[in-house]
C-alpha atoms as a PDB file:
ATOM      1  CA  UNK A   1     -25.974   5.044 -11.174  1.00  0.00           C
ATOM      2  CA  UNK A   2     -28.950   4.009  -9.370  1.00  0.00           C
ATOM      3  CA  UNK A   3     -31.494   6.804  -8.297  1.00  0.00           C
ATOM      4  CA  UNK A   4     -31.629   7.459  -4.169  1.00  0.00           C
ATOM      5  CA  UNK A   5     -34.593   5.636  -2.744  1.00  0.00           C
ATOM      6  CA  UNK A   6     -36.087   7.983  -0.713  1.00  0.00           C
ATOM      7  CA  UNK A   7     -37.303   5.882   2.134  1.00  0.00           C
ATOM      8  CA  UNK A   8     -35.962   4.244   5.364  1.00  0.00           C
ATOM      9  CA  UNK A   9     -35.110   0.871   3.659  1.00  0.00           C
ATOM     10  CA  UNK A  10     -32.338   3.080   2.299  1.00  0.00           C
ATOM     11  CA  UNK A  11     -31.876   5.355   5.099  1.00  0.00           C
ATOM     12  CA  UNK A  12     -30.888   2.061   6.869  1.00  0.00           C
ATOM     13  CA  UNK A  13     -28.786   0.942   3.539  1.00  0.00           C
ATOM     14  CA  UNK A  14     -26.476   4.031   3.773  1.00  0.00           C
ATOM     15  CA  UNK A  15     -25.779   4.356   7.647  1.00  0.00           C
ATOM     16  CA  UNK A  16     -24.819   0.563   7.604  1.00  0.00           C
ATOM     17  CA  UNK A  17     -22.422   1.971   4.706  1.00  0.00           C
ATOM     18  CA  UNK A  18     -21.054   4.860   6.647  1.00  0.00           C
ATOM     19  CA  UNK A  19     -20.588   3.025   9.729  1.00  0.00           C
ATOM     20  CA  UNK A  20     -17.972   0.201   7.504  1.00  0.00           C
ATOM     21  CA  UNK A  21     -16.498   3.133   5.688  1.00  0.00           C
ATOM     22  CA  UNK A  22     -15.465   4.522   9.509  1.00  0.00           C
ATOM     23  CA  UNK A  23     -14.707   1.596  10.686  1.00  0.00           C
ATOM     24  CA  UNK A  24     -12.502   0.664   7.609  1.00  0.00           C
ATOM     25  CA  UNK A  25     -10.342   4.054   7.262  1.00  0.00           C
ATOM     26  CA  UNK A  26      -8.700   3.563   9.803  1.00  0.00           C
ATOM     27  CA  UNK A  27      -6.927   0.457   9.564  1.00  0.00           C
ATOM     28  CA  UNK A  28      -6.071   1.610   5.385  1.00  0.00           C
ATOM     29  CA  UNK A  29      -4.991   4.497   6.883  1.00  0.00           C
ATOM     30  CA  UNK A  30      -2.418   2.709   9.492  1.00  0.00           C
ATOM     31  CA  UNK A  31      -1.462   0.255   6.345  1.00  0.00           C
ATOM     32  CA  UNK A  32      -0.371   3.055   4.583  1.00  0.00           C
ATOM     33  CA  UNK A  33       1.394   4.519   7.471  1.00  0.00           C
ATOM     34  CA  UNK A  34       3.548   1.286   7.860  1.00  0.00           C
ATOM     35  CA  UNK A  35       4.505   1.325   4.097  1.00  0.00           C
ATOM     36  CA  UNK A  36       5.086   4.564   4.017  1.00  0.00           C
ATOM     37  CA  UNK A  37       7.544   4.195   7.171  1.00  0.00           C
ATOM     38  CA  UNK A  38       9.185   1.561   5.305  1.00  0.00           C
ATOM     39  CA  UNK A  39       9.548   2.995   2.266  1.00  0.00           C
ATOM     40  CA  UNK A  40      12.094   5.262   3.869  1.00  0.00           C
ATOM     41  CA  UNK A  41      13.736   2.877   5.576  1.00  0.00           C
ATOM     42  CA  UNK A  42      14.527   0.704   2.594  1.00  0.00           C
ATOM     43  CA  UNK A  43      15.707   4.279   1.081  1.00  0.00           C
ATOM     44  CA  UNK A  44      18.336   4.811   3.782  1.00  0.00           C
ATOM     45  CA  UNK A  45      19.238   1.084   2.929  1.00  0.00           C
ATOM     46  CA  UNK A  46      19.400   1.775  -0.586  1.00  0.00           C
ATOM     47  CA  UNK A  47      21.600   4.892  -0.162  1.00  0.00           C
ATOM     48  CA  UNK A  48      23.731   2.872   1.878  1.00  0.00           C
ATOM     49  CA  UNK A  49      24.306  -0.478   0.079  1.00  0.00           C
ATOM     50  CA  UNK A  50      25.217   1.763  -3.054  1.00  0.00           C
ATOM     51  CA  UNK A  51      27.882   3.335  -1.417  1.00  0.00           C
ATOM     52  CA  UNK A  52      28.891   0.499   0.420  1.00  0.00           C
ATOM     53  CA  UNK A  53      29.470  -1.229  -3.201  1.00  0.00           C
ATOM     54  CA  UNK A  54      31.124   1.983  -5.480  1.00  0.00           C
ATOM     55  CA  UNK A  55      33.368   2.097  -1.614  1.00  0.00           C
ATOM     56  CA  UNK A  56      34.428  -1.428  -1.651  1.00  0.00           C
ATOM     57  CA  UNK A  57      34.672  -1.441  -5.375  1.00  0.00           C
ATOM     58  CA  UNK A  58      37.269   1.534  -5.519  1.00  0.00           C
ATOM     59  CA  UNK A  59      39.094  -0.072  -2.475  1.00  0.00           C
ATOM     60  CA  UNK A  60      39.464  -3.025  -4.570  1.00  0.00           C
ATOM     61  CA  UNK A  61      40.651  -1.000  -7.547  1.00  0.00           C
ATOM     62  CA  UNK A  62      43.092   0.886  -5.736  1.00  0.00           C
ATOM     63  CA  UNK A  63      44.424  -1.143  -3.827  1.00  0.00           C
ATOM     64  CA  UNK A  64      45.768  -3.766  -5.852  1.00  0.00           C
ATOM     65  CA  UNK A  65      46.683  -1.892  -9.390  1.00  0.00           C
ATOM     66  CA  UNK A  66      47.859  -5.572 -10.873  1.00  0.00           C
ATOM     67  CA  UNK A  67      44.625  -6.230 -11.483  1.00  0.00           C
ATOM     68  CA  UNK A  68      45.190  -4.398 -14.452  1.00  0.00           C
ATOM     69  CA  UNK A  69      47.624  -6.898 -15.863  1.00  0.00           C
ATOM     70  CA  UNK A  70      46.176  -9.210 -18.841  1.00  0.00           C
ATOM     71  CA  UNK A  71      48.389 -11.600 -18.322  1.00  0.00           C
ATOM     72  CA  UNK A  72      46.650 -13.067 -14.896  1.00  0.00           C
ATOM     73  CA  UNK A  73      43.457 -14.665 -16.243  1.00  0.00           C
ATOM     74  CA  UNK A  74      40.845 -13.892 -13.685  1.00  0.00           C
ATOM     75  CA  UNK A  75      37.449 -14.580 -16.084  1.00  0.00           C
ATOM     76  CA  UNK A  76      34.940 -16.703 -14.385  1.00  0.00           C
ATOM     77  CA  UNK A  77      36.876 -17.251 -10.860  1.00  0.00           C
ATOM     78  CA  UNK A  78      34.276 -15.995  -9.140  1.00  0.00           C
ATOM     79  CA  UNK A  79      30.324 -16.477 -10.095  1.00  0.00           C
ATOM     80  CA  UNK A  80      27.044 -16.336  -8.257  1.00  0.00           C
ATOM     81  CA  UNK A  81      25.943 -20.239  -7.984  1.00  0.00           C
ATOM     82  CA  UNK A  82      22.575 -19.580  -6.561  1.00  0.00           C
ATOM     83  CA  UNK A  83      20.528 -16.901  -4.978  1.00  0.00           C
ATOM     84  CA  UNK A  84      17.427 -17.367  -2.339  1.00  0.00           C
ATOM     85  CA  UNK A  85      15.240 -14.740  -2.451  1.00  0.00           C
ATOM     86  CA  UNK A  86      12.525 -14.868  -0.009  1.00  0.00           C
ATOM     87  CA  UNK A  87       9.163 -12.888   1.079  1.00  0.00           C
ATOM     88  CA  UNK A  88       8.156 -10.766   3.744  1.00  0.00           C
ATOM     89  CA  UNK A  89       4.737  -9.830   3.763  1.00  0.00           C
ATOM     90  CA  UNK A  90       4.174  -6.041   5.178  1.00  0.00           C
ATOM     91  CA  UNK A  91       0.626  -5.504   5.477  1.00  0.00           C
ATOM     92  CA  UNK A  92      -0.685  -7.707   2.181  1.00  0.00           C
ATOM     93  CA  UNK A  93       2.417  -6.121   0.089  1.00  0.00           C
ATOM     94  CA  UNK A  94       5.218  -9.281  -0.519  1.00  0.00           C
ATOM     95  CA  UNK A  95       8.801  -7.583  -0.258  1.00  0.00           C
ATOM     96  CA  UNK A  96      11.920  -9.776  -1.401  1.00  0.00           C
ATOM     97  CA  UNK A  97      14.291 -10.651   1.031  1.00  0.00           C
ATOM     98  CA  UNK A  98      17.759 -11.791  -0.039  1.00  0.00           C
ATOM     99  CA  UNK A  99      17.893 -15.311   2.024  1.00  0.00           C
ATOM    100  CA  UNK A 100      21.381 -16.853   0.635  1.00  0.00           C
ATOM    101  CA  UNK A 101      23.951 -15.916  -2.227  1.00  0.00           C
ATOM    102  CA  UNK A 102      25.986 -18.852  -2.785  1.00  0.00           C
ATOM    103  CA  UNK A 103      29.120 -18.166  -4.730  1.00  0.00           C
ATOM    104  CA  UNK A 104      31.256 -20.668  -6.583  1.00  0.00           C
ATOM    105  CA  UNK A 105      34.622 -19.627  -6.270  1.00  0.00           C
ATOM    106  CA  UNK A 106      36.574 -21.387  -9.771  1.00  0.00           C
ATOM    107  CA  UNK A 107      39.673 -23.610  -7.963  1.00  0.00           C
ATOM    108  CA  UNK A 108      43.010 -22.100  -8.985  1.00  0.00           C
ATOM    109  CA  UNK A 109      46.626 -23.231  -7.800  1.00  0.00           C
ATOM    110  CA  UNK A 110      48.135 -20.885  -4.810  1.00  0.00           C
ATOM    111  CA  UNK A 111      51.368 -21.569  -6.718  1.00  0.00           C
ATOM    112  CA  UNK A 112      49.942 -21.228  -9.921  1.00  0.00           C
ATOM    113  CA  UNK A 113      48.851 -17.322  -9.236  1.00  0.00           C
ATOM    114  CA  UNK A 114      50.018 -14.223  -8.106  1.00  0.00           C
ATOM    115  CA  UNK A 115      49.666 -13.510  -3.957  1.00  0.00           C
ATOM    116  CA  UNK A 116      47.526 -10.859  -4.813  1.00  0.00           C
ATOM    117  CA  UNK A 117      44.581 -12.858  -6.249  1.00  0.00           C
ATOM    118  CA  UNK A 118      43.264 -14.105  -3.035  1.00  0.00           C
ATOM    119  CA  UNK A 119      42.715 -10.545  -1.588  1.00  0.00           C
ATOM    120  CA  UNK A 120      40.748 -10.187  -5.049  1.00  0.00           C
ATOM    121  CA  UNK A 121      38.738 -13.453  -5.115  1.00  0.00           C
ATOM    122  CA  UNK A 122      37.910 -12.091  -1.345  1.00  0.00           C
ATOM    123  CA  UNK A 123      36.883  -9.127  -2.686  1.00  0.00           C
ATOM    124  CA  UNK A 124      35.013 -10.285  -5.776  1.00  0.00           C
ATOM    125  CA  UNK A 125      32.328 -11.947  -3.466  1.00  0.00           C
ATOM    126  CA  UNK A 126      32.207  -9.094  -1.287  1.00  0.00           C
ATOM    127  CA  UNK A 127      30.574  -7.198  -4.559  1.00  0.00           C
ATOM    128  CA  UNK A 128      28.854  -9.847  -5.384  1.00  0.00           C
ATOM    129  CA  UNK A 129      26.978 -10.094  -2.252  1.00  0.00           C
ATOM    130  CA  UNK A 130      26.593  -6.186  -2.119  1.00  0.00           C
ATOM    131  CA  UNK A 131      25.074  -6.017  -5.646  1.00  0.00           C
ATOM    132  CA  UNK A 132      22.845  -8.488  -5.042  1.00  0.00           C
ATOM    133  CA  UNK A 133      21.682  -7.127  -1.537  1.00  0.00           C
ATOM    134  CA  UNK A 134      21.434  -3.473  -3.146  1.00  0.00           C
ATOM    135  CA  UNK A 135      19.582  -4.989  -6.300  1.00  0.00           C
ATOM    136  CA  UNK A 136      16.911  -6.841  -4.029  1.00  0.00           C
ATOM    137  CA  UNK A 137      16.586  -3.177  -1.735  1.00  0.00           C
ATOM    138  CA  UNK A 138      16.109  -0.770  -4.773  1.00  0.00           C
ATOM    139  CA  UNK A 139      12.890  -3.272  -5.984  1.00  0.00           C
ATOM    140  CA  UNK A 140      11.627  -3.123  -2.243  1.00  0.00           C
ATOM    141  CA  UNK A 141      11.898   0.408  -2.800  1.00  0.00           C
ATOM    142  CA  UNK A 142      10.248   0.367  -6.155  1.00  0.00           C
ATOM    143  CA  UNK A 143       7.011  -2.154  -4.689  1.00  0.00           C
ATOM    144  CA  UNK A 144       6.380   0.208  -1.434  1.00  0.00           C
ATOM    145  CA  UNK A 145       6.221   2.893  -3.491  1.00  0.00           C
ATOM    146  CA  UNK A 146       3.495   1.610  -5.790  1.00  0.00           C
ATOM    147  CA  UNK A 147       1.855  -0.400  -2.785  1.00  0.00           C
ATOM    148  CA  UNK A 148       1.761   3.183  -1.119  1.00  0.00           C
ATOM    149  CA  UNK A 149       0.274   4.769  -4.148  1.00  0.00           C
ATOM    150  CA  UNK A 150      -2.128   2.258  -4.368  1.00  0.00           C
ATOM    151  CA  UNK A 151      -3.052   2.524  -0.359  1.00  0.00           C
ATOM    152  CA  UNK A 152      -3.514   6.332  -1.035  1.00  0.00           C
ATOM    153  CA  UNK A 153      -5.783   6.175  -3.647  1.00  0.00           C
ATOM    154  CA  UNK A 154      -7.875   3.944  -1.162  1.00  0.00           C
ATOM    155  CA  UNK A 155      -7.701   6.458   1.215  1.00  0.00           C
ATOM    156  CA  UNK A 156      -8.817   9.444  -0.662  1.00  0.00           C
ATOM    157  CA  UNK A 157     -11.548   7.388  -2.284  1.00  0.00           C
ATOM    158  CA  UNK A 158     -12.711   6.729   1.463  1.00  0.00           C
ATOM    159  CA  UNK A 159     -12.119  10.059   2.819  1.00  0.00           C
ATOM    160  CA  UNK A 160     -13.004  12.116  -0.203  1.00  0.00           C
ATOM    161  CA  UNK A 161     -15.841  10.251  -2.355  1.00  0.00           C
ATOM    162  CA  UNK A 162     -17.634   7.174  -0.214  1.00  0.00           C
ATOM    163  CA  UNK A 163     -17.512   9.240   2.820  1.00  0.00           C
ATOM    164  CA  UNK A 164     -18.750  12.159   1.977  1.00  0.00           C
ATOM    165  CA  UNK A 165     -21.284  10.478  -0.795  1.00  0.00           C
ATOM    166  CA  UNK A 166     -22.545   8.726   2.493  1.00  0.00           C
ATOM    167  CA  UNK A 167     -23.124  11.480   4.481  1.00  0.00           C
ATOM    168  CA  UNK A 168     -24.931  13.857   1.545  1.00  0.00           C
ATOM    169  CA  UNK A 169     -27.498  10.867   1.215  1.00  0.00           C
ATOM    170  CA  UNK A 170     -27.807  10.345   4.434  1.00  0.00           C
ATOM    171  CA  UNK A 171     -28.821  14.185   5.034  1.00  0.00           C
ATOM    172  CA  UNK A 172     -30.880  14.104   1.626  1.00  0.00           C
ATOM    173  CA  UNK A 173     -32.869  10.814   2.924  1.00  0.00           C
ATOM    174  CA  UNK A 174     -33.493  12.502   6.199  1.00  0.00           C
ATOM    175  CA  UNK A 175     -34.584  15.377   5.139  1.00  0.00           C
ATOM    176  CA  UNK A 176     -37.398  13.472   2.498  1.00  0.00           C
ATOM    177  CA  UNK A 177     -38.579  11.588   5.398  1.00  0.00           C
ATOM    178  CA  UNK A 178     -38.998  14.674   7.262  1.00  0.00           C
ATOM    179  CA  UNK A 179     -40.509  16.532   5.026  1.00  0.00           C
ATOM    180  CA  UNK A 180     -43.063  13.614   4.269  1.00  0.00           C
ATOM    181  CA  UNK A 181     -43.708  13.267   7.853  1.00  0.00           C
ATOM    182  CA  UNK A 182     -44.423  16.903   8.535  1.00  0.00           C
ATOM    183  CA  UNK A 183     -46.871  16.278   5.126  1.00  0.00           C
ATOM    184  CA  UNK A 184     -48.974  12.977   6.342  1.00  0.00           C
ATOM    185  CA  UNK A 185     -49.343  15.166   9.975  1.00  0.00           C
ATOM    186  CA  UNK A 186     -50.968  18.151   7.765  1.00  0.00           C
ATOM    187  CA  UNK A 187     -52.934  15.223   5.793  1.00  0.00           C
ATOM    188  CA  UNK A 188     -53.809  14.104   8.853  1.00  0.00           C
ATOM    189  CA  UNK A 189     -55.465  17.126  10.479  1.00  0.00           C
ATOM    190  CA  UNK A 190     -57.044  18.415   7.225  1.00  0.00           C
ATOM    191  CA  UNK A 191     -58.796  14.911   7.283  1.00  0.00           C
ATOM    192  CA  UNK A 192     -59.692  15.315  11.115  1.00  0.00           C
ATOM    193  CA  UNK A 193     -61.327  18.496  10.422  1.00  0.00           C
ATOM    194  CA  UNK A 194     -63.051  17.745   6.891  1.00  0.00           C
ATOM    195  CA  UNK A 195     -64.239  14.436   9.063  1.00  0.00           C
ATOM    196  CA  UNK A 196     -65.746  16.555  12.447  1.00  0.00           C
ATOM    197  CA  UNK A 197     -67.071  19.336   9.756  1.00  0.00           C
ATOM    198  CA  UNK A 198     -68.973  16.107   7.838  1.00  0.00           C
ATOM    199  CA  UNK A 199     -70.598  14.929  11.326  1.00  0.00           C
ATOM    200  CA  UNK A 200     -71.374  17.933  12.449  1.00  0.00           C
ATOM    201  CA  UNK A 201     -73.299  18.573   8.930  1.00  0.00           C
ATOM    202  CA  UNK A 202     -75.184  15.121   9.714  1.00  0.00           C
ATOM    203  CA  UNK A 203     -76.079  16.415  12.689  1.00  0.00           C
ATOM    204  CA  UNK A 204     -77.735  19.413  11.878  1.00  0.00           C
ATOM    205  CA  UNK A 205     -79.425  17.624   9.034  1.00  0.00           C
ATOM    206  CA  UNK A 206     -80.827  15.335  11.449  1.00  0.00           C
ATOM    207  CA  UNK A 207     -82.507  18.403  13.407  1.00  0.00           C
END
């Protein structure tokens, strides 16, 4: 680390520091406000979309108990085709989004089938969609919560090292240039006097 310069070159150095450290805290410190206020949002949606799913998923169960019966085929009738995910960008940290599921539902004969599979096929997406929706909210979950950590560590670096580093140097530089100041007045009126005792020595030499 570079020794302090002592001298107003720096004094001027350091309070142009300070003053973008102030003026910078702030808005990290808002930043981290709105991540943190988002991170608990997308922790009451998390809570929610997994019991939304293990709901539905037991309603499904329970409701029709032939699903239990080998001899209906139901492997592949329903199947995510495609998923969207897009962005949303919260402050500089990109969250996914789920934009689209698209589900391919396998074509099966209404004569061919039990009545019961349609109510199941129905459901089937239902989970589908909620699994992907809970999937995408648990990694928005998982991103705030390291965007946050990195915000804080911003923050106390600001409010607990920069800051305060500022200030001390600041103070220190101030006080040198006082001190120096106080020396070259001294200086000054030792020289006055050692200068008036000098003429007055000519003077009564030339007597």
């Amino acid at each position: 680390m570079a020794k302090l310069a002592l001298n107003k070159s720096s004094l001027a150095r350091e309070t142009g520091h300070l003053a973008e450290y102030n003026r910078f805290l702030p808005s990290l410190e808002l930043k981290r406000l709105q991540i943190v206020a988002e991170r608990a949002k997308a922790k009451t949606l998390v809570a929610k979309l997994d019991v939304d799913y293990k709901k539905r998923f037991a309603e499904i169960a329970n409701g029709i108990p032939m699903l239990s019966n080998q001899q209906v085929p139901l492997d592949d009738l329903v199947k995510i085709k495609d998923v969207e995910i897009g962005e949303q960008n919260l402050s500089g940290t990109r969250l996914p989004v789920v934009s689209n599921v698209e589900i391919d539902v396998e074509p099966y004969s209404l004569m061919g089938r039990p009545h019961w599979v349609d109510p199941v096929v129905k459901g089937l997406q239902e989970l589908i969609r909620l699994d992907m929706e809970r999937r995408v909210a648990h990694d928005r979950v998982h991103k705030l919560v390291e965007a946050e950590a990195v915000i804080s560590r911003r923050v106390n670096l600001f409010e607990k090292v920069l800051i305060p580093q500022a200030q001390r140097n600041i103070k220190k530089i101030r006080m040198a240039l006082a001190d120096a100041e106080r020396d070259a007045v001294v200086r000054a009126k030792i020289s006055k006097r050692k200068t008036a005792a000098r003429a007055a020595e000519q003077r009564m030499a030339d007597l």
